[in-house]
PDB file of N, CA and C in Angstrom:
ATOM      1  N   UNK A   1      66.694 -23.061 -19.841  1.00  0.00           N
ATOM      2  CA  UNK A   1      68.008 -23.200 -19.237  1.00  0.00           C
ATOM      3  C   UNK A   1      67.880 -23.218 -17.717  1.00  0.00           C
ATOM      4  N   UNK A   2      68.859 -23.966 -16.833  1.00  0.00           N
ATOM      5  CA  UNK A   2      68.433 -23.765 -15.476  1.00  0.00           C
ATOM      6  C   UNK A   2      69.209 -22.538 -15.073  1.00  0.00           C
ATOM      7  N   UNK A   3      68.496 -22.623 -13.989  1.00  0.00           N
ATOM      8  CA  UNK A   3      68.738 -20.790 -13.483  1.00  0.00           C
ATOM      9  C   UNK A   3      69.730 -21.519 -12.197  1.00  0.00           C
ATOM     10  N   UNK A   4      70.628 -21.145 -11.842  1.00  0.00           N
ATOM     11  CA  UNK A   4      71.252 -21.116 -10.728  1.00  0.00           C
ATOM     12  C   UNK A   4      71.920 -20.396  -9.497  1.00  0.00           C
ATOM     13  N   UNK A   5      71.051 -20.238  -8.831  1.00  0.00           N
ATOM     14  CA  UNK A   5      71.028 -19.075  -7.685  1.00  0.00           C
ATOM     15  C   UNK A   5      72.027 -19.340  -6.811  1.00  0.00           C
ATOM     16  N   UNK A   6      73.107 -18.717  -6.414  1.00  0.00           N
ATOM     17  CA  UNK A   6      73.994 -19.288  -5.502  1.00  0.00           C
ATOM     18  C   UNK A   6      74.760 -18.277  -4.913  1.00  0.00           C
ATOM     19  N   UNK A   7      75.859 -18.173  -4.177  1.00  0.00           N
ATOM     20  CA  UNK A   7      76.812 -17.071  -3.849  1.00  0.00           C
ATOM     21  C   UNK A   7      78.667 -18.122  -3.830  1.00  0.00           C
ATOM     22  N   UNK A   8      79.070 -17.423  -4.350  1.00  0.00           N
ATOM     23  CA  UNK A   8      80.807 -17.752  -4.333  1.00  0.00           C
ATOM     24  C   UNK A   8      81.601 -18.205  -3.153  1.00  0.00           C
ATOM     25  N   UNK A   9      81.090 -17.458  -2.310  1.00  0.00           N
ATOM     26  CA  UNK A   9      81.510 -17.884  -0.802  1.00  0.00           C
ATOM     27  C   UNK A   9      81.108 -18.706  -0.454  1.00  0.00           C
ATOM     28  N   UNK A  10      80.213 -19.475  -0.637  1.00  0.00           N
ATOM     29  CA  UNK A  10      79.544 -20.619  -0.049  1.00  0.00           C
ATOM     30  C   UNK A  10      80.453 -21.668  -0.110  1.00  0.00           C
ATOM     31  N   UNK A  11      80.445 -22.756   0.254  1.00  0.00           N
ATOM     32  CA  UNK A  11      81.041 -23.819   0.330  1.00  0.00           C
ATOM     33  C   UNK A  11      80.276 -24.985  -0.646  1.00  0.00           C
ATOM     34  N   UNK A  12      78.756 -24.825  -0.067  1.00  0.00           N
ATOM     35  CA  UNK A  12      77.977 -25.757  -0.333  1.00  0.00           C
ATOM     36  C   UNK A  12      77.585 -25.565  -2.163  1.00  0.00           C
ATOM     37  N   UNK A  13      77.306 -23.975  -2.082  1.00  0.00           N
ATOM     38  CA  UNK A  13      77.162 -23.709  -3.556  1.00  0.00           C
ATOM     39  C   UNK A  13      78.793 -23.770  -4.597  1.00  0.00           C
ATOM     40  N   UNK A  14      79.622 -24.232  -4.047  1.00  0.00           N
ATOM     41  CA  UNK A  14      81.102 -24.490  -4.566  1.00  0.00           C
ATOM     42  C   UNK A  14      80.812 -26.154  -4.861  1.00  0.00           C
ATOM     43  N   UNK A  15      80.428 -27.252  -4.234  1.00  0.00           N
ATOM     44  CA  UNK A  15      80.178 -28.263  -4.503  1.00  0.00           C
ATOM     45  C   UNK A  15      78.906 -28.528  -5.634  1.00  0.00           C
ATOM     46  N   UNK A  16      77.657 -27.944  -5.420  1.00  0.00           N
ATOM     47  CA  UNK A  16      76.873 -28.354  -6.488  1.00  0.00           C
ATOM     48  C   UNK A  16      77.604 -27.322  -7.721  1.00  0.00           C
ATOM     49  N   UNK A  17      78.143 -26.412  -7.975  1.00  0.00           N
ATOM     50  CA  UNK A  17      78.817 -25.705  -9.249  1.00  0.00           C
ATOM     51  C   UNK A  17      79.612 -27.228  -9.885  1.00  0.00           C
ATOM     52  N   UNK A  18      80.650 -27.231  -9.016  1.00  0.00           N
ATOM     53  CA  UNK A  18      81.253 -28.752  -9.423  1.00  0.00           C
ATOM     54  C   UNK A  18      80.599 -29.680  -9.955  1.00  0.00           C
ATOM     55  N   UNK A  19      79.433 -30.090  -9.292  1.00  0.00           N
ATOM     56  CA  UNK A  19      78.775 -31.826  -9.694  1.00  0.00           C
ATOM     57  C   UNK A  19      78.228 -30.735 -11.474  1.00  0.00           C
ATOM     58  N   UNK A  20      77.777 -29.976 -11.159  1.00  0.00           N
ATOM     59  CA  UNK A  20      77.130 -29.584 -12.428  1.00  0.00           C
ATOM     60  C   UNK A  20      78.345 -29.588 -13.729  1.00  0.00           C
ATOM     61  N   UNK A  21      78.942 -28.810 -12.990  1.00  0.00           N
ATOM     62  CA  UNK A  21      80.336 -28.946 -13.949  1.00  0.00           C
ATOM     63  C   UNK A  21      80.641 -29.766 -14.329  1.00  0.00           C
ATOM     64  N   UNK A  22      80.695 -30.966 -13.826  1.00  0.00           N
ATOM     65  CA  UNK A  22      81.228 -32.478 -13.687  1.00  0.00           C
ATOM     66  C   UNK A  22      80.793 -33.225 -14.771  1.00  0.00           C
ATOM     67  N   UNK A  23      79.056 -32.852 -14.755  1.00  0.00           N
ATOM     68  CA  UNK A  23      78.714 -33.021 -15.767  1.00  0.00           C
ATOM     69  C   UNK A  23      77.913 -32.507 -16.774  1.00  0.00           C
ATOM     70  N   UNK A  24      78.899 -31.698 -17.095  1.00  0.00           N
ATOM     71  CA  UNK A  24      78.574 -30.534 -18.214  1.00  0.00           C
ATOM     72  C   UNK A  24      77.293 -30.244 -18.211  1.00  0.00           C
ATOM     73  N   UNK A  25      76.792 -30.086 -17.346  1.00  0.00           N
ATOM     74  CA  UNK A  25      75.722 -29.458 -17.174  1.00  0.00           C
ATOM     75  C   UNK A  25      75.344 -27.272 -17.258  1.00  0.00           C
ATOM     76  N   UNK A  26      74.850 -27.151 -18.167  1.00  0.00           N
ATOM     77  CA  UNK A  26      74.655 -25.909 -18.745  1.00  0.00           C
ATOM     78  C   UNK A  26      73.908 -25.273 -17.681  1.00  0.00           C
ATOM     79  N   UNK A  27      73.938 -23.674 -17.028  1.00  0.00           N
ATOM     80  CA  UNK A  27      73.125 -23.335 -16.575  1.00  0.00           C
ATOM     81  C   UNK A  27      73.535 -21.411 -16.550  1.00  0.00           C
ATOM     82  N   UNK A  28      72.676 -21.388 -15.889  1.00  0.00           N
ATOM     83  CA  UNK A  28      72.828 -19.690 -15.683  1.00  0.00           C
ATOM     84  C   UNK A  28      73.486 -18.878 -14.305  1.00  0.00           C
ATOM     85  N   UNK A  29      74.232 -18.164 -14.129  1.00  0.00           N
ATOM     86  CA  UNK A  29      74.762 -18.325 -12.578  1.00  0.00           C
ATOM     87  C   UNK A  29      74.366 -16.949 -12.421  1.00  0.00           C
ATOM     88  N   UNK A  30      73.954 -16.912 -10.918  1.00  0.00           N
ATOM     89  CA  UNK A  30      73.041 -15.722 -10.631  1.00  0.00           C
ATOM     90  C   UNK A  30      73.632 -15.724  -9.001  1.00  0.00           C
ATOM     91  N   UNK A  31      73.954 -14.425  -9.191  1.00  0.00           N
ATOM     92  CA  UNK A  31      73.873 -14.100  -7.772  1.00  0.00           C
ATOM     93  C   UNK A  31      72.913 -14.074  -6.378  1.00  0.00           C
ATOM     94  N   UNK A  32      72.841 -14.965  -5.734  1.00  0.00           N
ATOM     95  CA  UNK A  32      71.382 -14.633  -4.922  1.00  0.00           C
ATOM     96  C   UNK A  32      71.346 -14.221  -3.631  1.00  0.00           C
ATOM     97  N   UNK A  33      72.792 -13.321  -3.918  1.00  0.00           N
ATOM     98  CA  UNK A  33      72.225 -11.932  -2.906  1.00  0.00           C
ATOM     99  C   UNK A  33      72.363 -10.624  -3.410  1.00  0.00           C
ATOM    100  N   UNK A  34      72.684 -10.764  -4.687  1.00  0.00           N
ATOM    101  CA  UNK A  34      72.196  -9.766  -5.575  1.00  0.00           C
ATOM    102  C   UNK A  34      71.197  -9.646  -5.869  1.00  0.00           C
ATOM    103  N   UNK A  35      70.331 -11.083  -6.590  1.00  0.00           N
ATOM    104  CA  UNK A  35      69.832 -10.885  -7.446  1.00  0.00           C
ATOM    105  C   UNK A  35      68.818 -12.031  -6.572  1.00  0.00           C
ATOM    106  N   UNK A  36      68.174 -12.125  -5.665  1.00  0.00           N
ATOM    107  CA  UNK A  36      67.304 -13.399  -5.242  1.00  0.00           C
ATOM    108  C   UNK A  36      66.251 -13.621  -6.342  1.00  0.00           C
ATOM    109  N   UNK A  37      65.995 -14.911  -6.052  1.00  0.00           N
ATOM    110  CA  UNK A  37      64.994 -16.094  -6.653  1.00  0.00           C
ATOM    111  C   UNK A  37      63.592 -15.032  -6.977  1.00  0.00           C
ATOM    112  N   UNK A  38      62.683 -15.216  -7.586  1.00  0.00           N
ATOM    113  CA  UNK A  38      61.596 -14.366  -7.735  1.00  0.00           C
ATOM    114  C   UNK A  38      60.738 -15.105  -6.590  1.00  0.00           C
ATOM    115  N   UNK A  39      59.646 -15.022  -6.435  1.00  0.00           N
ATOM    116  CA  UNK A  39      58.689 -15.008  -5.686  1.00  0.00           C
ATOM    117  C   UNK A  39      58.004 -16.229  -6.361  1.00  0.00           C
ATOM    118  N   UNK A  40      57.757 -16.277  -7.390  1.00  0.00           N
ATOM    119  CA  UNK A  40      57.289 -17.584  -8.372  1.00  0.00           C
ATOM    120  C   UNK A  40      58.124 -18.690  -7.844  1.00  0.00           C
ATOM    121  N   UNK A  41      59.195 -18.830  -8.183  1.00  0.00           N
ATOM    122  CA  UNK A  41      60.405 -19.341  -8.043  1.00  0.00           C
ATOM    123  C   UNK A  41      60.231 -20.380  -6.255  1.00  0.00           C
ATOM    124  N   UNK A  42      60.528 -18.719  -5.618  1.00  0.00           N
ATOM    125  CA  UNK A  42      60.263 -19.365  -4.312  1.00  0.00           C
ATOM    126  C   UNK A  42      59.275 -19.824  -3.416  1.00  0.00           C
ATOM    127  N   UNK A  43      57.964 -19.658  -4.290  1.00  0.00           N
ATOM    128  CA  UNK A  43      56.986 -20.191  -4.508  1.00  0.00           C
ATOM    129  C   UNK A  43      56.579 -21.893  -4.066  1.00  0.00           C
ATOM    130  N   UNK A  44      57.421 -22.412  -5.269  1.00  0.00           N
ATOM    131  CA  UNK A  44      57.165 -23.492  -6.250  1.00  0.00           C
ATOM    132  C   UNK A  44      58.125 -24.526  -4.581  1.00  0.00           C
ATOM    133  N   UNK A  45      60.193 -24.138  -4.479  1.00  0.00           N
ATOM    134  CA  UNK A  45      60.212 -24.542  -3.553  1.00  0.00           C
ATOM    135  C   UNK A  45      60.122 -24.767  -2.000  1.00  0.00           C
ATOM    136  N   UNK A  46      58.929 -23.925  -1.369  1.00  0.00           N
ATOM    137  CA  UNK A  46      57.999 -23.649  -0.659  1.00  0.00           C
ATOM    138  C   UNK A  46      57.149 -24.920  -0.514  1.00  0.00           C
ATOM    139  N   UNK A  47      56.432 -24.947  -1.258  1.00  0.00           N
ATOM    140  CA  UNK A  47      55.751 -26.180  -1.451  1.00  0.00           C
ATOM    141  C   UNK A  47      56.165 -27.639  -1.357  1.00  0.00           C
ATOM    142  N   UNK A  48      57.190 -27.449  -1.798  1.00  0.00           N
ATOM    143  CA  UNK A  48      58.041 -29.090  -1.855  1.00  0.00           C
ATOM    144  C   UNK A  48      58.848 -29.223  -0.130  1.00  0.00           C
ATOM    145  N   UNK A  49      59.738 -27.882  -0.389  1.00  0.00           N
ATOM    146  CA  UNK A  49      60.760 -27.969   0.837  1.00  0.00           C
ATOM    147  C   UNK A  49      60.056 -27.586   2.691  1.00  0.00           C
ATOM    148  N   UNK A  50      58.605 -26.568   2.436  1.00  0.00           N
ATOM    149  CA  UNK A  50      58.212 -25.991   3.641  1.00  0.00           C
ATOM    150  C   UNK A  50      59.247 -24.411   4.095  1.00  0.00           C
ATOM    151  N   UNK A  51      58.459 -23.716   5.192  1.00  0.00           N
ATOM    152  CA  UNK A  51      58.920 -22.900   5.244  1.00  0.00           C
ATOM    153  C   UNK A  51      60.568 -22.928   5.736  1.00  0.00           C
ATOM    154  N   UNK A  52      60.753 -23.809   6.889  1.00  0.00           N
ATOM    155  CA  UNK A  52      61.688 -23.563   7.489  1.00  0.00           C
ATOM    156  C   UNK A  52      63.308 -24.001   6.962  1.00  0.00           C
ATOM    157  N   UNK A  53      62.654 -24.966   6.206  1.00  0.00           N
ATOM    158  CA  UNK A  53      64.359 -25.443   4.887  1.00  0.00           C
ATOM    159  C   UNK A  53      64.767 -24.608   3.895  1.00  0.00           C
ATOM    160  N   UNK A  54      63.420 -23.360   3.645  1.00  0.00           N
ATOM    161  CA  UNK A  54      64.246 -22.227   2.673  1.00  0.00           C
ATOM    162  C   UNK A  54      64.943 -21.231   3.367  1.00  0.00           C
ATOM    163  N   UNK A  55      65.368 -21.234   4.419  1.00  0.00           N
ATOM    164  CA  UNK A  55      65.745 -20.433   5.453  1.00  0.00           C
ATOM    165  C   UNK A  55      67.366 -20.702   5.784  1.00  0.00           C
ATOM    166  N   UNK A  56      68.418 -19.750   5.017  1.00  0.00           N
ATOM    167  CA  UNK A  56      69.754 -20.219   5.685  1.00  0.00           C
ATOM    168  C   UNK A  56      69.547 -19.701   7.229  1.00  0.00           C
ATOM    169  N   UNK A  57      69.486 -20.817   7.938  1.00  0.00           N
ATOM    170  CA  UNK A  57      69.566 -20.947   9.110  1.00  0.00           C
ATOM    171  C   UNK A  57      70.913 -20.728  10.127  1.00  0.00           C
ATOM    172  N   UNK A  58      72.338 -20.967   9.353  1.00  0.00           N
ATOM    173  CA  UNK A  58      73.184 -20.546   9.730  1.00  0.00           C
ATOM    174  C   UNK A  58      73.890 -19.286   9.729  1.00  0.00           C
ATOM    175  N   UNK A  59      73.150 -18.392   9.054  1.00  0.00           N
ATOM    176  CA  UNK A  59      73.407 -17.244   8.561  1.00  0.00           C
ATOM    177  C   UNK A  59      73.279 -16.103   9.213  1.00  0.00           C
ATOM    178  N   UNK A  60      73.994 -15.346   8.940  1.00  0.00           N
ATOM    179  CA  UNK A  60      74.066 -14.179  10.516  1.00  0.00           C
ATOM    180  C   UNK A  60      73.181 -13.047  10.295  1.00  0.00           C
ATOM    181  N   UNK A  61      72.325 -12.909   8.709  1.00  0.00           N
ATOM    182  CA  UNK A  61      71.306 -12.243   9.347  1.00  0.00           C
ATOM    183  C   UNK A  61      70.038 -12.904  10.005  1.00  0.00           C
ATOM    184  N   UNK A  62      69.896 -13.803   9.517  1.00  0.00           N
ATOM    185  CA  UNK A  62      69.176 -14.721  10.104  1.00  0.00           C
ATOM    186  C   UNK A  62      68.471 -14.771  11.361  1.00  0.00           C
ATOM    187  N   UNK A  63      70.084 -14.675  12.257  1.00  0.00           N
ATOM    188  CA  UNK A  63      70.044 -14.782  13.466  1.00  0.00           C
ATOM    189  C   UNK A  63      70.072 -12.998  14.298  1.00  0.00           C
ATOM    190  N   UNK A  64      70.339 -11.838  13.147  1.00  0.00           N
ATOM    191  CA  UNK A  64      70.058 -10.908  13.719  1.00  0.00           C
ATOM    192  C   UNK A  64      68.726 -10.067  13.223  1.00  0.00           C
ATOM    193  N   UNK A  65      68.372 -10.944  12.628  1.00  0.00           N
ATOM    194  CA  UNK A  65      66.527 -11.097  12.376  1.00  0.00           C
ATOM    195  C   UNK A  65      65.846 -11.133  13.521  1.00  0.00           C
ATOM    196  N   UNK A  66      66.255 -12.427  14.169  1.00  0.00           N
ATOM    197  CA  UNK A  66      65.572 -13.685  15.530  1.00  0.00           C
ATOM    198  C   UNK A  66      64.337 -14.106  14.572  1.00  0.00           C
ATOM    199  N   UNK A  67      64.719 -14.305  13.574  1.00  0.00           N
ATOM    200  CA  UNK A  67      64.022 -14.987  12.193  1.00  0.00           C
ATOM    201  C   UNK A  67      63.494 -16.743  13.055  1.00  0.00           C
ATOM    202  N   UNK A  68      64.725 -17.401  13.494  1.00  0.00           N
ATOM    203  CA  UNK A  68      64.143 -18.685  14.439  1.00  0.00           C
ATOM    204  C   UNK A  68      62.911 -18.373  15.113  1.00  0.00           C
ATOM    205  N   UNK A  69      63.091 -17.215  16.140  1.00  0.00           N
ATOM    206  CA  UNK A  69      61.618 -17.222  17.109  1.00  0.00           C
ATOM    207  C   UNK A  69      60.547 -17.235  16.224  1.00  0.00           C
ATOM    208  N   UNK A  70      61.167 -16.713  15.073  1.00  0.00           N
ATOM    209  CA  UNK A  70      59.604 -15.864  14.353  1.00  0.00           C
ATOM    210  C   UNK A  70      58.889 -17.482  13.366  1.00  0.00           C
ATOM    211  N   UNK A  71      59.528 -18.064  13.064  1.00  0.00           N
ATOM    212  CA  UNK A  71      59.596 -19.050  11.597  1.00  0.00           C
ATOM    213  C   UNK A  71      58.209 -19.982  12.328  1.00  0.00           C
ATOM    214  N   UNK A  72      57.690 -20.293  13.298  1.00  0.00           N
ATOM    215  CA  UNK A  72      56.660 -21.512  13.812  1.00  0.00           C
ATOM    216  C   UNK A  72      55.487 -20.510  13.688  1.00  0.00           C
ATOM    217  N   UNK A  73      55.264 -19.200  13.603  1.00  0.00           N
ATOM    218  CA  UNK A  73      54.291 -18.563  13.361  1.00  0.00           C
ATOM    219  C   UNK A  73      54.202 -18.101  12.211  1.00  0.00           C
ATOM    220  N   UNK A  74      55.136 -17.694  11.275  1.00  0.00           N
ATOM    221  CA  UNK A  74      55.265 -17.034   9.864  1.00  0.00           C
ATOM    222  C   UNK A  74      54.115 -17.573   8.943  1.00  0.00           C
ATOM    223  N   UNK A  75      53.308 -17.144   8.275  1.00  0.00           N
ATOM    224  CA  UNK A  75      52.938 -17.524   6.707  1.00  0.00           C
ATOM    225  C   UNK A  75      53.775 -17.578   6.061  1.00  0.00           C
ATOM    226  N   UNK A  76      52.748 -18.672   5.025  1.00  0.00           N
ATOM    227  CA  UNK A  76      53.739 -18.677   3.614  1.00  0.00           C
ATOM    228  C   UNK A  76      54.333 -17.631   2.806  1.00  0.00           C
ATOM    229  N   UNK A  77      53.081 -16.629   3.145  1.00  0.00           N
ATOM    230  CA  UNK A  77      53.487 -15.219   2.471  1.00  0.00           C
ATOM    231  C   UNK A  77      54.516 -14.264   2.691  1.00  0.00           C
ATOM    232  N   UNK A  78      54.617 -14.344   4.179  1.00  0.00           N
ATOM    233  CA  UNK A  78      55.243 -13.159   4.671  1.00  0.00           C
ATOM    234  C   UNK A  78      56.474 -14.373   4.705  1.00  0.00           C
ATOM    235  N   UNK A  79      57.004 -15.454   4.910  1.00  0.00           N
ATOM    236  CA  UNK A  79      58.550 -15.881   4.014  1.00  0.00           C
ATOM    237  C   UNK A  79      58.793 -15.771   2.903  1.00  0.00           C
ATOM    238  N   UNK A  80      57.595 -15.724   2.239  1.00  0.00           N
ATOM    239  CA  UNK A  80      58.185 -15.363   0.515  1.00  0.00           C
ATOM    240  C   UNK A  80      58.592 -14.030   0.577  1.00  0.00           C
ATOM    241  N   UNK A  81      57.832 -12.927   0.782  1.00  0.00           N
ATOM    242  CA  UNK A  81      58.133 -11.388   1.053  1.00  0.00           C
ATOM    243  C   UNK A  81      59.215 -10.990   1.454  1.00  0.00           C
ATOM    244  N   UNK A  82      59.487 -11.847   2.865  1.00  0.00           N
ATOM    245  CA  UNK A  82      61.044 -11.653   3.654  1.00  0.00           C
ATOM    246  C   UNK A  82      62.386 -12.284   2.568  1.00  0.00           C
ATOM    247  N   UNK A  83      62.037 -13.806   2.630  1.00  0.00           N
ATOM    248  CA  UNK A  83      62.918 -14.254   1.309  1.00  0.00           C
ATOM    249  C   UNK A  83      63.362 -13.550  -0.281  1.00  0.00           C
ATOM    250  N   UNK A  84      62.377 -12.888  -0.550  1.00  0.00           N
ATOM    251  CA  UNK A  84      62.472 -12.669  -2.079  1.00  0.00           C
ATOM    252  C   UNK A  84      62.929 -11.210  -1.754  1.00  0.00           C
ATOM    253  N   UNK A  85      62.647 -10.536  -0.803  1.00  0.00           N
ATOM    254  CA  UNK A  85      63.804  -9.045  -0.579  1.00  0.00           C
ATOM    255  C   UNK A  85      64.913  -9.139  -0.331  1.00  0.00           C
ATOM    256  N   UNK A  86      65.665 -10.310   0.383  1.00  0.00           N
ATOM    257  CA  UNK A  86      67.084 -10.771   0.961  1.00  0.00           C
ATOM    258  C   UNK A  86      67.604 -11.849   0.633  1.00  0.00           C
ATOM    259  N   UNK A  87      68.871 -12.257  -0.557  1.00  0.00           N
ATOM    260  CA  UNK A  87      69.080 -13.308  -0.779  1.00  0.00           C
ATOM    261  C   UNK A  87      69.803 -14.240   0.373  1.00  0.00           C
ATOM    262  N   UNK A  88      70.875 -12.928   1.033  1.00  0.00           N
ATOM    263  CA  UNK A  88      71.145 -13.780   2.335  1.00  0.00           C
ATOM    264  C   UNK A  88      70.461 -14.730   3.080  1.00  0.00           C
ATOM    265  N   UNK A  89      69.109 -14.745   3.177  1.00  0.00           N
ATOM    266  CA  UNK A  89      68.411 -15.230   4.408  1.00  0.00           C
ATOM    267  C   UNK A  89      67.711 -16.313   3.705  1.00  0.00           C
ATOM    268  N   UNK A  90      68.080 -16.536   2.614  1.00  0.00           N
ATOM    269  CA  UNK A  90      67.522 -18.365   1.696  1.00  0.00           C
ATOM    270  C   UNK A  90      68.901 -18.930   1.618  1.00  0.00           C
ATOM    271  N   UNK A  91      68.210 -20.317   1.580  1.00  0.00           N
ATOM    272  CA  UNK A  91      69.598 -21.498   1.738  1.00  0.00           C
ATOM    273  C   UNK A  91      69.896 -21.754  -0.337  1.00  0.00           C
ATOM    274  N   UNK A  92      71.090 -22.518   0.315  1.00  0.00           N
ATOM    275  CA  UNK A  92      71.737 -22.277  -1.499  1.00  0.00           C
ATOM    276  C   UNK A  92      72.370 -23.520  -1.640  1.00  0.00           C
ATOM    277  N   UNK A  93      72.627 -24.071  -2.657  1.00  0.00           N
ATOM    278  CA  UNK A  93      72.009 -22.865  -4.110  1.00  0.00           C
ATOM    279  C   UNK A  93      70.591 -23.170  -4.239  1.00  0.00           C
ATOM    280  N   UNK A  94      69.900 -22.405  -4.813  1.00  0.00           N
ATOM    281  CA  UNK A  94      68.241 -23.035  -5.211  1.00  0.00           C
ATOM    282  C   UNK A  94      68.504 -23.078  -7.134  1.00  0.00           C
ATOM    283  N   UNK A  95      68.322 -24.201  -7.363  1.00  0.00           N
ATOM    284  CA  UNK A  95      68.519 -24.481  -8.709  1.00  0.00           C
ATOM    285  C   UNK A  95      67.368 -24.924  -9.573  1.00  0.00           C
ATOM    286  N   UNK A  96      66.859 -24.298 -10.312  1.00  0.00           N
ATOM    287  CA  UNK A  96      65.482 -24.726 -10.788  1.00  0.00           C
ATOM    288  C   UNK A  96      65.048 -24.570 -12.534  1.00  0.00           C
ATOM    289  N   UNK A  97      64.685 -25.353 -12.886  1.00  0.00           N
ATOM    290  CA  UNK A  97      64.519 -25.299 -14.285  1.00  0.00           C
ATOM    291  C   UNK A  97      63.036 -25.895 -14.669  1.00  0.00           C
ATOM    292  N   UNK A  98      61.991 -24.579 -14.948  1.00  0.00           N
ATOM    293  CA  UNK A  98      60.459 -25.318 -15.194  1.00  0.00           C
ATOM    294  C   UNK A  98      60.226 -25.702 -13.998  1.00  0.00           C
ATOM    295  N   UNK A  99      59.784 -27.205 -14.087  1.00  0.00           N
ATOM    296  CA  UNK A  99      58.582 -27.627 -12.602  1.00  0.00           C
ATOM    297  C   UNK A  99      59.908 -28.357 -11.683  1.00  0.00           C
ATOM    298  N   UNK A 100      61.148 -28.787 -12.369  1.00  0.00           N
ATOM    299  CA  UNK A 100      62.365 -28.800 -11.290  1.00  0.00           C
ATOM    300  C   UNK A 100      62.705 -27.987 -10.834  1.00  0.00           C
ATOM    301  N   UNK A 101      63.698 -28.404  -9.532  1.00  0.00           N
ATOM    302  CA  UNK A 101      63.832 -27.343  -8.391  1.00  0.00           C
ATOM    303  C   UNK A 101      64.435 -28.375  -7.111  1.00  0.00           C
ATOM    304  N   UNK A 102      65.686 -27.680  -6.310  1.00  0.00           N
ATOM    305  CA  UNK A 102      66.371 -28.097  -5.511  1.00  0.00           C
ATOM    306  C   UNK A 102      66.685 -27.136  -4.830  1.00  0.00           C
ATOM    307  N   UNK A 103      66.922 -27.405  -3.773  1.00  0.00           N
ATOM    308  CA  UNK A 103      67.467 -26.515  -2.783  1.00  0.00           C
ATOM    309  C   UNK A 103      68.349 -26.624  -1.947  1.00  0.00           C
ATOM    310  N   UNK A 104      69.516 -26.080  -1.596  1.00  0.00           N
ATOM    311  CA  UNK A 104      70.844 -27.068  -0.782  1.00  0.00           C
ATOM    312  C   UNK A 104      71.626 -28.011  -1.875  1.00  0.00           C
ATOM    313  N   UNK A 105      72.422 -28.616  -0.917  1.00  0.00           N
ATOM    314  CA  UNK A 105      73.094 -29.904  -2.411  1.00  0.00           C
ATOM    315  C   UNK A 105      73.175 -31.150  -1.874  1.00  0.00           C
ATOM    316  N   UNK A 106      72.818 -31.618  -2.414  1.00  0.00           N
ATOM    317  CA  UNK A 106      73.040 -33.474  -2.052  1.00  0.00           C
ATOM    318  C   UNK A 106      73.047 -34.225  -3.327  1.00  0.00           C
ATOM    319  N   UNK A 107      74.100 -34.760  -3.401  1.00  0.00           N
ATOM    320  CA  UNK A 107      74.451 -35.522  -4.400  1.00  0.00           C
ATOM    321  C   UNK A 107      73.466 -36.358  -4.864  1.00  0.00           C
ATOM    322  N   UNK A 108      72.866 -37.393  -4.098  1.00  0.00           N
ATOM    323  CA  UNK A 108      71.927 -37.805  -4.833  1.00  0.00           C
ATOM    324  C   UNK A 108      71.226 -37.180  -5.422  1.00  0.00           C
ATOM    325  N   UNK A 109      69.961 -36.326  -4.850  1.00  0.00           N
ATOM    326  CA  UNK A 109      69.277 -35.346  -5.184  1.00  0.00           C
ATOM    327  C   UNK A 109      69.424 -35.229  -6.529  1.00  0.00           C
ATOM    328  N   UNK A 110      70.445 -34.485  -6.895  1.00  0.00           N
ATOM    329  CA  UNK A 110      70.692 -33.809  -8.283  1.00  0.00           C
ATOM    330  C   UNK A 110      71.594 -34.861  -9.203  1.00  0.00           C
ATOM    331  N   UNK A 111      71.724 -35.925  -8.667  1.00  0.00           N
ATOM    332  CA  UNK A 111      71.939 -36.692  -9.702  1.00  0.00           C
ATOM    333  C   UNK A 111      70.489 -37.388 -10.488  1.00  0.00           C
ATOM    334  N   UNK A 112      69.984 -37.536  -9.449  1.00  0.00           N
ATOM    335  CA  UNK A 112      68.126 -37.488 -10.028  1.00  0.00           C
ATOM    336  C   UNK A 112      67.775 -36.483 -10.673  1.00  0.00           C
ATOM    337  N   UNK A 113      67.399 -35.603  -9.993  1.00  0.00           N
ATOM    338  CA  UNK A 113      67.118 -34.133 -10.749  1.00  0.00           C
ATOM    339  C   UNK A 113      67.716 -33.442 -11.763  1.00  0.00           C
ATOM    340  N   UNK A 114      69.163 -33.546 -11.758  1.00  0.00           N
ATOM    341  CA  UNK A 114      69.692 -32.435 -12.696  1.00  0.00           C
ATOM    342  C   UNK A 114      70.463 -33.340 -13.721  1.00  0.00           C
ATOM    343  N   UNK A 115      71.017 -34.597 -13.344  1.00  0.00           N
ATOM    344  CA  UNK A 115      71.977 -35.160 -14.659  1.00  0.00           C
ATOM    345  C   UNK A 115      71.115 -36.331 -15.446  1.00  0.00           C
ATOM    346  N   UNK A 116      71.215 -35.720 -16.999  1.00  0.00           N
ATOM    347  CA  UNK A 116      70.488 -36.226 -18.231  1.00  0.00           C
ATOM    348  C   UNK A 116      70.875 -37.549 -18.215  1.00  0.00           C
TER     349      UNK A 116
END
């Protein structure tokens, strides 16, 4: 089943809920600042996306991190570590099922990726 990491307030995670909805697309809804992405998870879109696109960048801990100064020196590791303790400070929704996986929403995107 896909797992869907997101928060209510979001705007952006209010639009991909929709497209999924749209088309009945089944998934699991998870809080991800309750409950962040595992480390596996954020792993996998790490690799695809890089460090600095898993990073809500607009986000106010973010910025009372000074997470920006830090992100051109960071390892992979120590963003997974920081990421996978704080759902705030990853961008949303991260939606992933098996070796798929998205991050943010763009319509195309997940009309590739997510609709059968």
């Amino acid at each position: 089943m896909i797992s869907f990491y997101q928060y209510n307030k979001c705007g952006t995670c209010r639009k991909a809920k929709k497209f999924l909805d749209g088309k009945k697309i089944s998934y699991r809804d998870i809080d991800i600042t309750r409950t962040p992405p595992p480390k596996t998870v954020l792993k996998k879109a790490l690799a695809i996306y890089g460090i600095k696109k898993l990073f809500n960048t607009s986000g106010l801990e973010y910025r009372e991190k000074k997470i920006k100064g830090r992100i051109a020196t960071m390892t992979p590791t120590q963003a997974l570590e920081l990421l996978s303790s704080n759902g705030r400070l990853i961008k949303r929704p991260i939606i992933f099922e098996g070796e798929k996986i998205t991050v943010g929403f763009n319509e195309d995107q997940f009309e590739l990726t997510w609709a059968r």
